[in-house]
N, C-alpha and C. Protein backbone atom coordinates (compact mmCIF):
# COMPACT_ATOMS: atom_id res chain seq x y z
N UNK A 1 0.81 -1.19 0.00
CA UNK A 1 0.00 0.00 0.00
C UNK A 1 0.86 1.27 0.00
N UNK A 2 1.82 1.28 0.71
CA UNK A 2 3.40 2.48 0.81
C UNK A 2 3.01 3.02 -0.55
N UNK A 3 4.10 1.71 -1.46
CA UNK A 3 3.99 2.60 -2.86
C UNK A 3 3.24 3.55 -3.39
N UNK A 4 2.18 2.47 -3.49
CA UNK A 4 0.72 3.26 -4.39
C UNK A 4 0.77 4.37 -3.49
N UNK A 5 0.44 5.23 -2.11
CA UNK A 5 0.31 6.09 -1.69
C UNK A 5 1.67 7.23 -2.23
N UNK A 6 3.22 6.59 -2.17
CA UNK A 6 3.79 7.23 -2.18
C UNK A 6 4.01 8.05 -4.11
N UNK A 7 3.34 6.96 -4.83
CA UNK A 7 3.21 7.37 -6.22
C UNK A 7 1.74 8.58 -6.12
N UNK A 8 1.11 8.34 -5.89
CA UNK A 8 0.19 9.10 -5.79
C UNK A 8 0.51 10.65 -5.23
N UNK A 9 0.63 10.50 -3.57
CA UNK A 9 1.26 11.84 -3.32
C UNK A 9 2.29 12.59 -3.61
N UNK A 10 3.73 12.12 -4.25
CA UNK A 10 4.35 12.77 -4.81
C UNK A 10 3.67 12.79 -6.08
N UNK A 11 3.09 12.50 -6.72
CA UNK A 11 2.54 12.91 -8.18
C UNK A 11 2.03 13.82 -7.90
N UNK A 12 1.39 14.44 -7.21
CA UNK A 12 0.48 15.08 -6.75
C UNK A 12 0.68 16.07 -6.24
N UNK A 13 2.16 16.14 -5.50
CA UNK A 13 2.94 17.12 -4.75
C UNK A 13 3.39 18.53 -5.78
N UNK A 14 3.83 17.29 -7.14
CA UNK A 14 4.49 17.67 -8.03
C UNK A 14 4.02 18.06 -9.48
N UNK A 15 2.48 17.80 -9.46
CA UNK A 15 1.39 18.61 -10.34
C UNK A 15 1.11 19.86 -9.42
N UNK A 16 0.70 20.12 -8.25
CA UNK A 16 0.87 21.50 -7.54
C UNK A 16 1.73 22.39 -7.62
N UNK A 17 3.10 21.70 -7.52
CA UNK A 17 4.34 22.55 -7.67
C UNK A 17 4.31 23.32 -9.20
N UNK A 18 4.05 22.55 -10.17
CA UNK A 18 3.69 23.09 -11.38
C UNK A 18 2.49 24.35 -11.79
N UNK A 19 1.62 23.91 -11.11
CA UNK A 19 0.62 24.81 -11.39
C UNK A 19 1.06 26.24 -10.09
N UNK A 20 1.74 26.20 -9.29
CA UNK A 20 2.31 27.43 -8.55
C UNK A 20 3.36 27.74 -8.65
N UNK A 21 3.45 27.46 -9.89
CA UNK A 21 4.48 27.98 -11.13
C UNK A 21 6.47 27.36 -10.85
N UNK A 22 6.51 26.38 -10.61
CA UNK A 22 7.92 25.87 -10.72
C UNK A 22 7.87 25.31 -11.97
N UNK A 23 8.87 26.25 -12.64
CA UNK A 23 8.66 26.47 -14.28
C UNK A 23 8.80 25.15 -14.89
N UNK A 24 9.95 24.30 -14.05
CA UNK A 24 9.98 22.36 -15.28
C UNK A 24 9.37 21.63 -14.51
N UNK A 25 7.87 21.95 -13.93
CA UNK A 25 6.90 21.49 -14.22
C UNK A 25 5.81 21.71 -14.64
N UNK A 26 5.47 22.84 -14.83
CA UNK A 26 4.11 23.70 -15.42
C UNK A 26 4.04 23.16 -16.36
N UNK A 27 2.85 22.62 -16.67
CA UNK A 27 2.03 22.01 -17.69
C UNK A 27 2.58 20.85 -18.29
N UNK A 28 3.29 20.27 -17.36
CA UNK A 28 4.38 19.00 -17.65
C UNK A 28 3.18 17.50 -16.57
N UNK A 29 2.67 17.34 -16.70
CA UNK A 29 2.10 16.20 -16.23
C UNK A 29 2.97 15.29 -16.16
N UNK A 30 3.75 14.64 -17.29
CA UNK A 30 4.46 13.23 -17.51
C UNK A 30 5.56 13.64 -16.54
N UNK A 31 6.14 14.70 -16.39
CA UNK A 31 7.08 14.93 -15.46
C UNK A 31 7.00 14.89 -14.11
N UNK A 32 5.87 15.24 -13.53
CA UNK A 32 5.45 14.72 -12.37
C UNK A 32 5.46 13.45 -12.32
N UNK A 33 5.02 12.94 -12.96
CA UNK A 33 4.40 11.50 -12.97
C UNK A 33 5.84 10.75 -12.67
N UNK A 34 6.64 11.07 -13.49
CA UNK A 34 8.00 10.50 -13.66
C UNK A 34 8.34 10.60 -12.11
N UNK A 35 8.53 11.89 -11.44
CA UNK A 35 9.06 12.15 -9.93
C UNK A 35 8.15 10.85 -9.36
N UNK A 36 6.77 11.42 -9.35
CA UNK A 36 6.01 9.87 -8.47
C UNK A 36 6.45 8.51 -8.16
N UNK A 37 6.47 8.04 -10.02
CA UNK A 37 6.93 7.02 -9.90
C UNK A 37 8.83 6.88 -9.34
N UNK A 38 9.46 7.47 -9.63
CA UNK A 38 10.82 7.52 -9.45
C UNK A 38 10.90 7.33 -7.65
N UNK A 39 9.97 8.20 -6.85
CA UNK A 39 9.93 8.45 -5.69
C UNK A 39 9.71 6.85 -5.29
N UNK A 40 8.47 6.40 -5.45
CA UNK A 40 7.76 5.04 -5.32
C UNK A 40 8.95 3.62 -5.77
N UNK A 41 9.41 3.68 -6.68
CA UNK A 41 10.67 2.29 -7.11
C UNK A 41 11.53 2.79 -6.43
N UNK A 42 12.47 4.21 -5.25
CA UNK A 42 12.97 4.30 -4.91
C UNK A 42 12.61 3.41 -3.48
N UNK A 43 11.62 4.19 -3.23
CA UNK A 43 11.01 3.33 -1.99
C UNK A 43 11.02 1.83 -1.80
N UNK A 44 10.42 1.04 -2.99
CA UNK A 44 10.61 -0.13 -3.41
C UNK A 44 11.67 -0.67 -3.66
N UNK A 45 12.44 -0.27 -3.73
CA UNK A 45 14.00 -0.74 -4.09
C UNK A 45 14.82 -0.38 -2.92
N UNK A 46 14.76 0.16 -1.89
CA UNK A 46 15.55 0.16 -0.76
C UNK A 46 15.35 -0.58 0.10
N UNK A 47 13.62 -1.12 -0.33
CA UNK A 47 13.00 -2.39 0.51
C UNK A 47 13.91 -4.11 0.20
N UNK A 48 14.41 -4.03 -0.79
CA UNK A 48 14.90 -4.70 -1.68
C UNK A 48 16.38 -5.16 -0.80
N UNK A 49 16.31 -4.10 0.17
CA UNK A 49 17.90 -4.70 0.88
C UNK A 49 17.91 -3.88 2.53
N UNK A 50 16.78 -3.81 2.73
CA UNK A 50 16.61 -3.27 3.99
C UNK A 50 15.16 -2.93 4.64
N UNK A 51 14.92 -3.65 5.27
CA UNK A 51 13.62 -3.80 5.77
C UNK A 51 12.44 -4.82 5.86
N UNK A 52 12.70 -5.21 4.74
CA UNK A 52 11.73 -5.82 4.09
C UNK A 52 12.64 -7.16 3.31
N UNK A 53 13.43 -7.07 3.56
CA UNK A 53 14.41 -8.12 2.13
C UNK A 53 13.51 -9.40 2.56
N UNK A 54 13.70 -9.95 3.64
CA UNK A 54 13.30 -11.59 3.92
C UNK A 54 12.13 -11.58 3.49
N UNK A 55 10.65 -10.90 3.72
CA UNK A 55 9.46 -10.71 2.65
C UNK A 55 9.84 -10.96 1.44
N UNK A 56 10.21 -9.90 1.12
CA UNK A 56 10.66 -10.42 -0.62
C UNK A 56 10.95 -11.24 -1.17
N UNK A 57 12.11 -11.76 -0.02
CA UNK A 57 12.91 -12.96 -1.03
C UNK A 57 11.84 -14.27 -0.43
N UNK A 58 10.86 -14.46 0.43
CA UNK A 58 9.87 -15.03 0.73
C UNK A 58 8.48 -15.07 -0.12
N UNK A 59 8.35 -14.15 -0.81
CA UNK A 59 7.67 -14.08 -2.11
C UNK A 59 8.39 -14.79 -3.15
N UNK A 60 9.02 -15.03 -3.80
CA UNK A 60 9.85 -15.41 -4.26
C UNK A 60 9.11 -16.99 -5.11
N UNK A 61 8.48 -17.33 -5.82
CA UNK A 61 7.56 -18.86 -6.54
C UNK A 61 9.16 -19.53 -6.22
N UNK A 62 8.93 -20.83 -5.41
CA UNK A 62 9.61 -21.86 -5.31
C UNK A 62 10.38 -21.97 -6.06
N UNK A 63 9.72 -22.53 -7.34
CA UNK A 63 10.09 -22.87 -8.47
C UNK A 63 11.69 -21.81 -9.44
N UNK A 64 11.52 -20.77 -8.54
CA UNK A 64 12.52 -20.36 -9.10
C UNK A 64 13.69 -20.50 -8.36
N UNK A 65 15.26 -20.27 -9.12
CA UNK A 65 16.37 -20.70 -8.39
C UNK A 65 17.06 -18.96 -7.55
N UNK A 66 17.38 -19.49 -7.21
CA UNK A 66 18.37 -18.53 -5.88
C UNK A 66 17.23 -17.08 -5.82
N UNK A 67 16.41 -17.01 -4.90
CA UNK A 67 15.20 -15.80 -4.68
C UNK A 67 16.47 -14.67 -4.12
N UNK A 68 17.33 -15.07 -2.99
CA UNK A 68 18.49 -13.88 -2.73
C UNK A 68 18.68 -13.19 -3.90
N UNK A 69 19.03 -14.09 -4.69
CA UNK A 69 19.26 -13.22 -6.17
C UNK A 69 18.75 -12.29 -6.94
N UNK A 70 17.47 -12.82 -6.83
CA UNK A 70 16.75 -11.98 -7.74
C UNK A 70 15.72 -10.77 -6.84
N UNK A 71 16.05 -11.26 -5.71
CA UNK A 71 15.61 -9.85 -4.70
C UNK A 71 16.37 -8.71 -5.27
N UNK A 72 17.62 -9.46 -5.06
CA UNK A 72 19.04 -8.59 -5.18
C UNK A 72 18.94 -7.65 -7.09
N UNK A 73 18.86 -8.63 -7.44
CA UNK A 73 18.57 -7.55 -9.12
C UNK A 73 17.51 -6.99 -9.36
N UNK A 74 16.88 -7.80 -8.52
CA UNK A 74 15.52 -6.50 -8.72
C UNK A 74 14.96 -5.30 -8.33
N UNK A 75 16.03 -5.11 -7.28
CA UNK A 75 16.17 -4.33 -6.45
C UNK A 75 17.22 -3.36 -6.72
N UNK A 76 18.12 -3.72 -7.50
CA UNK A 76 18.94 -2.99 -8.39
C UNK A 76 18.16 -2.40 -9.35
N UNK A 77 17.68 -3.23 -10.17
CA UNK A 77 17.03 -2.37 -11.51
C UNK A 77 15.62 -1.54 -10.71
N UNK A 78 14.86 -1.37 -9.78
CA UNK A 78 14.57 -0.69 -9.30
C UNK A 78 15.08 0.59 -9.37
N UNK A 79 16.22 0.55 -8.53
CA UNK A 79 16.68 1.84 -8.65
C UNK A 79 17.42 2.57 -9.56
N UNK A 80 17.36 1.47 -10.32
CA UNK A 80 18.56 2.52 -11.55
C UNK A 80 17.07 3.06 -12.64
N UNK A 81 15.85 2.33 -12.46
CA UNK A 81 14.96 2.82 -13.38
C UNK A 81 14.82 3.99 -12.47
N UNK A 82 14.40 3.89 -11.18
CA UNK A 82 14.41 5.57 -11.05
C UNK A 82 14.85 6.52 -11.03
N UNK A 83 16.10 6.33 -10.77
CA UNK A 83 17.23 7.34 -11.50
C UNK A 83 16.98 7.47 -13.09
N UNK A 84 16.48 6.60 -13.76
CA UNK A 84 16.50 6.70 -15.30
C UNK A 84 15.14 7.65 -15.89
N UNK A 85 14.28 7.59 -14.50
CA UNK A 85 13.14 8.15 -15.24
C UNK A 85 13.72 9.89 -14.77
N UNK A 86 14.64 10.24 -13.53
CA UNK A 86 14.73 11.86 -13.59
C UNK A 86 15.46 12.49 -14.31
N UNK A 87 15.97 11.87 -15.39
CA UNK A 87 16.94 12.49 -16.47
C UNK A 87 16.02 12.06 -17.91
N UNK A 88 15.45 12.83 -18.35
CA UNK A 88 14.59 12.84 -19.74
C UNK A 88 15.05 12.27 -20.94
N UNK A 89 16.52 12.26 -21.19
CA UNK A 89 16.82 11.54 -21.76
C UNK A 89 16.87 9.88 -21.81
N UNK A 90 16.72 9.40 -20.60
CA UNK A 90 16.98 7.82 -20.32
C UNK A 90 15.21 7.31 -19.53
N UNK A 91 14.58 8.75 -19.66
CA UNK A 91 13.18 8.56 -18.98
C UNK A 91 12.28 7.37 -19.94
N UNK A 92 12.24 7.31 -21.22
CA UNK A 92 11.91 6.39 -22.17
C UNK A 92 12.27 4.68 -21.78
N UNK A 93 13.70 4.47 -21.53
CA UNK A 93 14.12 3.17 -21.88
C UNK A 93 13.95 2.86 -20.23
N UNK A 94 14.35 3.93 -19.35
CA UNK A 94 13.80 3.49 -17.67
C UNK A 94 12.36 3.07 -17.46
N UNK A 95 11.41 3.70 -18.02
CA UNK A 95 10.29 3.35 -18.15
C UNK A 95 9.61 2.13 -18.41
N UNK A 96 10.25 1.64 -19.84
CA UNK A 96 10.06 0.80 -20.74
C UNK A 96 10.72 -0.89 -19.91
N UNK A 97 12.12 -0.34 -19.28
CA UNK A 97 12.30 -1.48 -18.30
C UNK A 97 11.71 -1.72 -16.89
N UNK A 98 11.29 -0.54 -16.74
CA UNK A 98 10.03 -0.89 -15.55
C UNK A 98 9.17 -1.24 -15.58
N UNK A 99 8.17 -1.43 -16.72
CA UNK A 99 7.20 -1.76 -17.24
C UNK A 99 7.22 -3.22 -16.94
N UNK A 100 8.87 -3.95 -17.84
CA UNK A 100 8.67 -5.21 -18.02
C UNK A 100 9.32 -5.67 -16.81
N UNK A 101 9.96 -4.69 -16.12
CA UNK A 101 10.17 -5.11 -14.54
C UNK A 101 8.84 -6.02 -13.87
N UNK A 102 7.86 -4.79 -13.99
CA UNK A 102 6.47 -5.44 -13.31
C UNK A 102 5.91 -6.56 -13.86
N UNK A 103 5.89 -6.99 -14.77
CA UNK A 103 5.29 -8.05 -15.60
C UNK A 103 6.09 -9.07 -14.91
N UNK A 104 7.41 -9.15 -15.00
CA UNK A 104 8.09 -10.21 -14.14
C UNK A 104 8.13 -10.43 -12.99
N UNK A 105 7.99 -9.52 -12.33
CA UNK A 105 7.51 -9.78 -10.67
C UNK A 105 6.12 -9.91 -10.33
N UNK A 106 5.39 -10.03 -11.03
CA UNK A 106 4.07 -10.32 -10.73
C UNK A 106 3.92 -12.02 -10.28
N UNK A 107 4.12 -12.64 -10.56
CA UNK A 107 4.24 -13.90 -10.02
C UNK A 107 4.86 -14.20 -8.71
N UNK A 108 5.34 -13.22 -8.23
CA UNK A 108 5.55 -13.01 -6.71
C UNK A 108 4.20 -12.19 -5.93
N UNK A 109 3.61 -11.77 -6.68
CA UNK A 109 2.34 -10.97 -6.22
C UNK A 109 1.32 -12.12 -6.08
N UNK A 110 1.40 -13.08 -7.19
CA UNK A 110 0.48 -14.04 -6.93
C UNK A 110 0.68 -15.23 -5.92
N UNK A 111 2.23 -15.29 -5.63
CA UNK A 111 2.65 -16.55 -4.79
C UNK A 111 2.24 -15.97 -3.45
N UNK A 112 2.83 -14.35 -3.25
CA UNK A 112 2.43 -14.32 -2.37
C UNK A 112 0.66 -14.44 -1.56
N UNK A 113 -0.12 -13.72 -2.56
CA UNK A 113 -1.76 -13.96 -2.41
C UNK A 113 -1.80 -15.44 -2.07
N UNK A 114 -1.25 -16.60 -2.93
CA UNK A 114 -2.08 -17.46 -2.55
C UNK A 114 -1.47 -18.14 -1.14
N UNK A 115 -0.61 -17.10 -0.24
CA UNK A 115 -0.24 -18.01 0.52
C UNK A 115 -0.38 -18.02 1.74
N UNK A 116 -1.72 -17.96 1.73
CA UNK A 116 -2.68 -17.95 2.97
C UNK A 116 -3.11 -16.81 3.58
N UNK A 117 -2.99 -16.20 4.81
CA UNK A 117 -3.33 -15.27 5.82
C UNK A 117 -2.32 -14.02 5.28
N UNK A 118 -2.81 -13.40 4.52
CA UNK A 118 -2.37 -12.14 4.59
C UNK A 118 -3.47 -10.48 4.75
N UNK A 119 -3.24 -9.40 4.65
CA UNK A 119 -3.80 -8.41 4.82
C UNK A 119 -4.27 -8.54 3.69
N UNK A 120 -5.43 -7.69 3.38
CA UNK A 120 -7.25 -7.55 2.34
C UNK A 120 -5.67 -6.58 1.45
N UNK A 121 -5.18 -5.75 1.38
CA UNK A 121 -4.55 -5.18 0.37
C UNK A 121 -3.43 -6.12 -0.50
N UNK A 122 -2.97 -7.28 0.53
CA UNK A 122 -1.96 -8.19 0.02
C UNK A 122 -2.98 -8.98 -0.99
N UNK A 123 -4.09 -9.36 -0.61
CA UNK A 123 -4.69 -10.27 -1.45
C UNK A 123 -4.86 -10.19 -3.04
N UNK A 124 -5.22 -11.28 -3.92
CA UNK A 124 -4.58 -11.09 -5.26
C UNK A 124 -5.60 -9.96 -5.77
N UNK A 125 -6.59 -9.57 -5.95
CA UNK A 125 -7.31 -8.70 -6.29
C UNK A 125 -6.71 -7.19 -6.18
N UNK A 126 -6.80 -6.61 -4.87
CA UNK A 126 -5.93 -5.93 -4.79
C UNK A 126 -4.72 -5.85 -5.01
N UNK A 127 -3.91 -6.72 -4.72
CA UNK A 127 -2.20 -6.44 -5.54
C UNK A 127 -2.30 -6.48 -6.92
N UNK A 128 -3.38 -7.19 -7.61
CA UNK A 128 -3.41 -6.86 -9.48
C UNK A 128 -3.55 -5.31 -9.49
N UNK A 129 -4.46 -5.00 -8.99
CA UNK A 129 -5.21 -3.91 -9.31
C UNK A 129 -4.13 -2.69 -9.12
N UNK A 130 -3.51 -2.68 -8.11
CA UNK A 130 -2.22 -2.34 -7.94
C UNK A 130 -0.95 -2.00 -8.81
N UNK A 131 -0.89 -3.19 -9.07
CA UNK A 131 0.50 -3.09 -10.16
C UNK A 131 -0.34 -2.80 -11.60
N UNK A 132 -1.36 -3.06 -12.00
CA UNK A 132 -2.00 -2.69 -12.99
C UNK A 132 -1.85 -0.91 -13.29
N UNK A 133 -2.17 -0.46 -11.69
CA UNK A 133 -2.00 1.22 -11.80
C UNK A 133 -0.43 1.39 -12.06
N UNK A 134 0.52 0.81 -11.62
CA UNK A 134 1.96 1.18 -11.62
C UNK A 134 2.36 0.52 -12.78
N UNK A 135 1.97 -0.79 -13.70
CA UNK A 135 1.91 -0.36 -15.37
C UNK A 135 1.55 0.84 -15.96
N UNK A 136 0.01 1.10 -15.79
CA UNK A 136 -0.20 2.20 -16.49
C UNK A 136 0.46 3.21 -16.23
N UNK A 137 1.06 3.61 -15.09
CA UNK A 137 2.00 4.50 -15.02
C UNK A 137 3.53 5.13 -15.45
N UNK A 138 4.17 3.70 -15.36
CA UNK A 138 5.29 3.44 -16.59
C UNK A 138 4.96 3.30 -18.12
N UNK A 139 3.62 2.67 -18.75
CA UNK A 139 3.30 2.66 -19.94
C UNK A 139 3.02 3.86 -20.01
N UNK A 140 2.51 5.33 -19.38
CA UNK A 140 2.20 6.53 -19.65
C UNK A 140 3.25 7.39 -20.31
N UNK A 141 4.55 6.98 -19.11
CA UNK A 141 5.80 7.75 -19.86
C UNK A 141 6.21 7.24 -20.71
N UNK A 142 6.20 5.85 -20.96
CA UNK A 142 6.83 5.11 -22.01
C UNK A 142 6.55 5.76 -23.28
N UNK A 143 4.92 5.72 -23.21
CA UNK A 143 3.94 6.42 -24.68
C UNK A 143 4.66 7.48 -24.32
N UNK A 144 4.07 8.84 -23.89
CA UNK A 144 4.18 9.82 -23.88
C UNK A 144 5.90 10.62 -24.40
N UNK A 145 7.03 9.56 -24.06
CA UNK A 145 8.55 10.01 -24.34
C UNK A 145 8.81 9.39 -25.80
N UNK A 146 8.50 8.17 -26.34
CA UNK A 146 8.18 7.79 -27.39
C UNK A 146 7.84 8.85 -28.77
N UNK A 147 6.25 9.61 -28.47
CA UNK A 147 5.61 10.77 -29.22
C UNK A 147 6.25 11.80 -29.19
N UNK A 148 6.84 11.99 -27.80
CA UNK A 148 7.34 13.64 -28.21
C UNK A 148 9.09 12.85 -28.60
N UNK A 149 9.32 12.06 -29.03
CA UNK A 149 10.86 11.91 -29.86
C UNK A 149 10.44 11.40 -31.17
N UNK A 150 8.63 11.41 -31.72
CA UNK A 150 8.56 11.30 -33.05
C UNK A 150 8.16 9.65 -33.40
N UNK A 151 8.74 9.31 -32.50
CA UNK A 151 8.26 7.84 -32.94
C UNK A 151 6.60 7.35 -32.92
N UNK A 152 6.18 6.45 -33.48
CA UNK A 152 4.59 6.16 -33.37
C UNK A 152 4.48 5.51 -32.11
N UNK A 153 3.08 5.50 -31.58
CA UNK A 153 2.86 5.53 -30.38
C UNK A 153 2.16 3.76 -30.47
N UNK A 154 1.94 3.53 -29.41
CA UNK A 154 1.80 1.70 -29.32
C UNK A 154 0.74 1.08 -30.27
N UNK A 155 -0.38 2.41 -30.81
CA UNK A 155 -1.68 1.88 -30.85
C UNK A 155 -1.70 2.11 -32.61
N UNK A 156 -0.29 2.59 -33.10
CA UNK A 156 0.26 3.41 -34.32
C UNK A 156 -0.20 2.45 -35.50
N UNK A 157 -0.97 2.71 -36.49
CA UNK A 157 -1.04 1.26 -37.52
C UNK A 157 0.30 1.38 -38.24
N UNK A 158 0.17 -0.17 -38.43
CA UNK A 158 1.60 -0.27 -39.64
C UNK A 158 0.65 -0.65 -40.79
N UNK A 159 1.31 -0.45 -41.88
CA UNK A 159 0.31 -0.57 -43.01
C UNK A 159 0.94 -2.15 -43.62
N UNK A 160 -0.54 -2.55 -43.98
CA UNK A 160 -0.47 -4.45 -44.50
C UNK A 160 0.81 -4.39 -45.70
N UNK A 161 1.37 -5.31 -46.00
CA UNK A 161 2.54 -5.35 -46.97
C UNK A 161 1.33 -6.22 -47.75
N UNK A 162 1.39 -5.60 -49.34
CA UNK A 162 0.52 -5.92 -50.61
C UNK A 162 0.83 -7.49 -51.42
């Protein structure tokens, strides 16, 4: 629940700051958004080796080999995507690997749901619904840095070959 709150209120902090005129953000939405999320995988990624690690690596599907490990890189690329989203130039490909960050850790969202007694926000409904918002949130900048560098946007037709 941290995250989502902490994406939210710094997004939020940082659409205000804009509209009471802190000039690189005025009328910059995606740029806020970027701080939010950047704020939020920071948060998430320090969990990654302090606080929280044994959760994590306790989420972790059996089935996979060494969970230390992949706490450990995931928790790395955490933070280097958020560092990647506050520099505009690398905000695109940070994005784009956070995106598929989440897609791969989702199967820790589900091991963990199904594994018994946890809190109504841990449960799988809520944790989809969850990371579903923190996709759309990385797919926002993804699109959005994509269009303004010219390129076509996800939904772009390619035309049939004759």
């Amino acid at each position: 629940m941290e995250p989502l709150i902490t994406l939210v209120a710094v997004t939020a902090l940082l659409l205000l700051a804009g509209r009471l005129g802190v000039t690189r953000l005025h009328g910059r939405p995606v740029a806020a958004l970027r701080g939010g999320l950047a704020a939020m995988f920071v948060l998430t990624g320090v969990a990654h080796f302090v606080g929280m690690r044994e959760e994590l690596v306790a989420m972790v599907p059996s089935v996979l080999p060494a969970p230390g490990l992949l706490v450990t890189l995931s928790g790395i690329a955490e933070l280097l995507g958020a560092a990647g989203l506050l520099w505009s130039p690398s905000a695109r490909l940070a994005a784009g690997g956070l995106s598929l960050l989440l897609l791969a850790v989702f199967p820790a969202n589900v091991h963990l749901a199904s594994g018994g007694d946890v809190p109504w926000y841990d449960e799988l409904g809520p944790r989809t619904v969850t990371q579903i918002i923190f996709l759309a949130a990385t797919l926002t900048v993804l699109i959005k840095h994509r269009r303004a560098a010219g390129e076509p946007g996800l939904s772009a037709r390619v035309p049939l070959a004759r």
